[in-house]
Protein backbone atom coordinates (compact mmCIF):
# COMPACT_ATOMS: atom_id res chain seq x y z
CA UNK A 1 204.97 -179.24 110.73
CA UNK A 2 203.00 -178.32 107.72
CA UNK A 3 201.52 -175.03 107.52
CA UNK A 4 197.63 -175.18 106.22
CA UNK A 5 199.22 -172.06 103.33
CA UNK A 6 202.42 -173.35 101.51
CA UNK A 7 204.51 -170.71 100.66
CA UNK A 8 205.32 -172.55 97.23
CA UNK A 9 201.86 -171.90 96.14
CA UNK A 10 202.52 -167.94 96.01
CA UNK A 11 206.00 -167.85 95.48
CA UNK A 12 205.23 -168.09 91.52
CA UNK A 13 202.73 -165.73 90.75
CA UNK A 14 204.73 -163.28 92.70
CA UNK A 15 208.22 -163.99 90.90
CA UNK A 16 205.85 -163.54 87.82
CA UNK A 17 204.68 -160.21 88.79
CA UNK A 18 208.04 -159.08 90.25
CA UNK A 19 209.16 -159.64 86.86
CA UNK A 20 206.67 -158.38 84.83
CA UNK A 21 206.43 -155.12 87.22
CA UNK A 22 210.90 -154.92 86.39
CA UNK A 23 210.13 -155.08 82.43
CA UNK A 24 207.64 -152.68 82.42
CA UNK A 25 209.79 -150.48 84.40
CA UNK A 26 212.55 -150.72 82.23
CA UNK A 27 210.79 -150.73 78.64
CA UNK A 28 208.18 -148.22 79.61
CA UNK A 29 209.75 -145.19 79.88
CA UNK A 30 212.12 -145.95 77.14
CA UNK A 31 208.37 -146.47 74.87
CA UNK A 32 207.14 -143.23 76.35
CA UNK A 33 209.87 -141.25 75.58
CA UNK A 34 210.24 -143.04 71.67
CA UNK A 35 206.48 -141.56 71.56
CA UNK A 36 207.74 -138.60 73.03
CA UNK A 37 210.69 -138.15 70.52
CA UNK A 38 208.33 -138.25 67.59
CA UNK A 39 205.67 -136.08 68.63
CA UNK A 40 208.74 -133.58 69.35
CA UNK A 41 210.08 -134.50 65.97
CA UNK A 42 206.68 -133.87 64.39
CA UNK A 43 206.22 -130.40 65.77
CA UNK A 44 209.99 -129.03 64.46
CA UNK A 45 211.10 -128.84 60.69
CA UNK A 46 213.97 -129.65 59.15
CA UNK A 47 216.76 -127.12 59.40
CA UNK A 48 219.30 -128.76 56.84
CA UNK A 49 221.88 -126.89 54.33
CA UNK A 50 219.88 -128.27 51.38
CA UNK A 51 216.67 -127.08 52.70
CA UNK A 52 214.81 -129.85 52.54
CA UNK A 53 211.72 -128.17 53.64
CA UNK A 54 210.39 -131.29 55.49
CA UNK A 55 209.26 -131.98 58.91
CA UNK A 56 211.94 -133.77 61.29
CA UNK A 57 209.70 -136.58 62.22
CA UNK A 58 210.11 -137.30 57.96
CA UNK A 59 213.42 -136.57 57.09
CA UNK A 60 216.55 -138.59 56.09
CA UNK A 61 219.48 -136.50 56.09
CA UNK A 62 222.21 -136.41 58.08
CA UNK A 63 221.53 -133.24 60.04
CA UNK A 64 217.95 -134.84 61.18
CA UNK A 65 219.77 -137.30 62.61
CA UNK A 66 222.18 -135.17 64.52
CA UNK A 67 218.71 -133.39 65.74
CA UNK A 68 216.73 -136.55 66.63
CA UNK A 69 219.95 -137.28 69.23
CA UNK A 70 219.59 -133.81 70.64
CA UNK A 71 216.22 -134.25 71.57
CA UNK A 72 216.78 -137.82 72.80
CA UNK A 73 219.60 -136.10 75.12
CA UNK A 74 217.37 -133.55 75.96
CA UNK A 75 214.82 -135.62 77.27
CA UNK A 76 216.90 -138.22 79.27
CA UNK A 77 217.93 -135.35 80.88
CA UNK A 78 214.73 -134.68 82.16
CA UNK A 79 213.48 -131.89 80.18
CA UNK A 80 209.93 -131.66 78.96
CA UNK A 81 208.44 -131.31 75.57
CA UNK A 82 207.81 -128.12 75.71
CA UNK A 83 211.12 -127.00 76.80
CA UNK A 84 212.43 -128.86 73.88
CA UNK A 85 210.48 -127.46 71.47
CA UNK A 86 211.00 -123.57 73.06
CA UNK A 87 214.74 -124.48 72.84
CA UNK A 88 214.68 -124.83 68.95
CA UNK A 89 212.30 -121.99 68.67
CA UNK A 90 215.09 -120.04 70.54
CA UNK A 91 218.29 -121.73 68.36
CA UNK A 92 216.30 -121.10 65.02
CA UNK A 93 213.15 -118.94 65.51
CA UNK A 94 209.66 -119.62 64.62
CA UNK A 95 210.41 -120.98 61.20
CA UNK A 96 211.52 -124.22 62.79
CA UNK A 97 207.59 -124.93 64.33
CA UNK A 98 206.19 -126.95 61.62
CA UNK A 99 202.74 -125.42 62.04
CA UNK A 100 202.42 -121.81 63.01
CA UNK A 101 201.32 -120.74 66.29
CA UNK A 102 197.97 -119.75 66.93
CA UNK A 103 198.53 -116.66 68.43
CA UNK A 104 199.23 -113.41 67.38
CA UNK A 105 199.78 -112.21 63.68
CA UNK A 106 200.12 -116.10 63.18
CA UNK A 107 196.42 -116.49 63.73
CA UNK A 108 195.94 -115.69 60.19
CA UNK A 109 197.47 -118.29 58.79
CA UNK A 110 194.74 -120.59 60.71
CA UNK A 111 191.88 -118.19 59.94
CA UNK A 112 192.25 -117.01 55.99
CA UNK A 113 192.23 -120.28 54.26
CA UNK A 114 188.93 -121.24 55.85
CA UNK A 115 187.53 -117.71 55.18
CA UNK A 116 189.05 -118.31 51.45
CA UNK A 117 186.97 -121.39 51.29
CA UNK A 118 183.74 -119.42 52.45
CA UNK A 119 183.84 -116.37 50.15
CA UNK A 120 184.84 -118.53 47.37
CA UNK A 121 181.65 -121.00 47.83
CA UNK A 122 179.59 -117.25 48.15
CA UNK A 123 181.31 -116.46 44.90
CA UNK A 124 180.62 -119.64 42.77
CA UNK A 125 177.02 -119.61 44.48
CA UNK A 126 175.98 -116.09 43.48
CA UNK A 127 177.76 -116.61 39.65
CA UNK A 128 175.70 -118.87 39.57
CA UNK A 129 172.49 -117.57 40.78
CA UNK A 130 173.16 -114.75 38.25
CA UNK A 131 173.24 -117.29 35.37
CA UNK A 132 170.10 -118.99 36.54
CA UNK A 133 168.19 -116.07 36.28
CA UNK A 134 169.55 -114.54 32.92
CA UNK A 135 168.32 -118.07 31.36
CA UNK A 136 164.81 -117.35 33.02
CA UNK A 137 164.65 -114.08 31.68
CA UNK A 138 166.05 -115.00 28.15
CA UNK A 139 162.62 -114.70 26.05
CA UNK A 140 162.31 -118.20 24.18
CA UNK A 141 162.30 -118.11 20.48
CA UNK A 142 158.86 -117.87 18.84
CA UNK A 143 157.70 -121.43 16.75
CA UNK A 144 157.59 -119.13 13.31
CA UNK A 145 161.05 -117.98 13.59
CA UNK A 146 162.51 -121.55 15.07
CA UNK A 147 161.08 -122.70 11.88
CA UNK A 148 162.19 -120.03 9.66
CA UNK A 149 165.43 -121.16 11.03
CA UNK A 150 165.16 -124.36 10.12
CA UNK A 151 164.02 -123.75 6.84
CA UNK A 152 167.18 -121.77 6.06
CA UNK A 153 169.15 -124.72 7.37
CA UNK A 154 167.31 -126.66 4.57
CA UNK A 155 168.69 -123.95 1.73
CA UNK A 156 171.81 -123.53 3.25
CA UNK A 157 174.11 -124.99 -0.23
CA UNK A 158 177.08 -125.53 2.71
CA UNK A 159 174.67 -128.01 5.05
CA UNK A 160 173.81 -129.94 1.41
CA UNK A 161 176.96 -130.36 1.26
CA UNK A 162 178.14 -131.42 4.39
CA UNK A 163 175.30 -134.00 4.35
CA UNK A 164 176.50 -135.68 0.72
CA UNK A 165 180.34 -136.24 2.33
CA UNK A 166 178.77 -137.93 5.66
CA UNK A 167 176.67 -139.52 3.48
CA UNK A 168 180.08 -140.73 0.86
CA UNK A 169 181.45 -141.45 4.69
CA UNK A 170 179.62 -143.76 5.62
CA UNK A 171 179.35 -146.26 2.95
């Protein structure tokens, strides 16, 4: 007796999602915690002999590698980002954070650049205010005395010759 809904029918869409729903199961949390592992890596610097000086997520020595597998182990094991993160800050003390915190005396190091930036725009602006107006206030030179100027140019015996070697110059 035929049933009026074959089973074949939905038997493949569901083996399809059954294994779709068992990939993403098994590649998912190994992608989330890859994304996890560099954000991690990102936050801590580089605690090497040669002092490097660059941030985990960027380094190629040895001892980043070493690190990178700590934090992998670290998270299989269940612990969170910011437990990782507090761990290192505990091993090696705030000079492993790659950007300071933003609390405390550390708040400065977020607030005085920008207030840098500001007083030095004020500075430049009112320098240059100040030279604005001492051009205003210059008095122009009189048309008698421009000319008098000029007129010494004229007799100057150094201009005369300075004129007679361009000229020899350029033929």
């Amino acid at each position: 007796m035929k049933s009026k809904f074959p089973i074949s029918n939905f038997q493949f869409p569901l083996k399809n999602l059954f294994l779709i729903l068992l990939l993403a199961a098994i590649i998912l949390p190994t992608a989330v915690q890859a994304l996890s592992t560099r954000e991690i890596e990102g936050k801590l610097m580089c605690i090497c002999k040669d002092k490097c000086g660059k941030v985990l997520a960027d380094c190629t020595c040895g001892t980043s590698d070493i690190y990178r597998k700590e934090i992998r182990a670290m998270l299989s094991e269940g612990k969170k980002d910011q437990d990782v993160v507090a761990h290192y800050v505990k091993r090696f003390g705030e000079k492993v954070l790659s950007a300071p915190t933003k609390t405390g005396f550390n708040l400065t190091a977020w607030i005085v650049p920008f207030l840098a930036l500001f007083a030095g725009g004020w500075g430049i602006n009112k320098i240059v205010q100040s030279w604005v107006r001492k051009r205003k206030s210059a008095p122009a030179i009189p048309k008698e005395e421009a000319e008098k100027n000029k007129a010494t140019d004229k007799e100057d015996p150094y201009k005369k010759l300075m004129d007679e070697e361009l000229k020899d110059f350029d033929e």
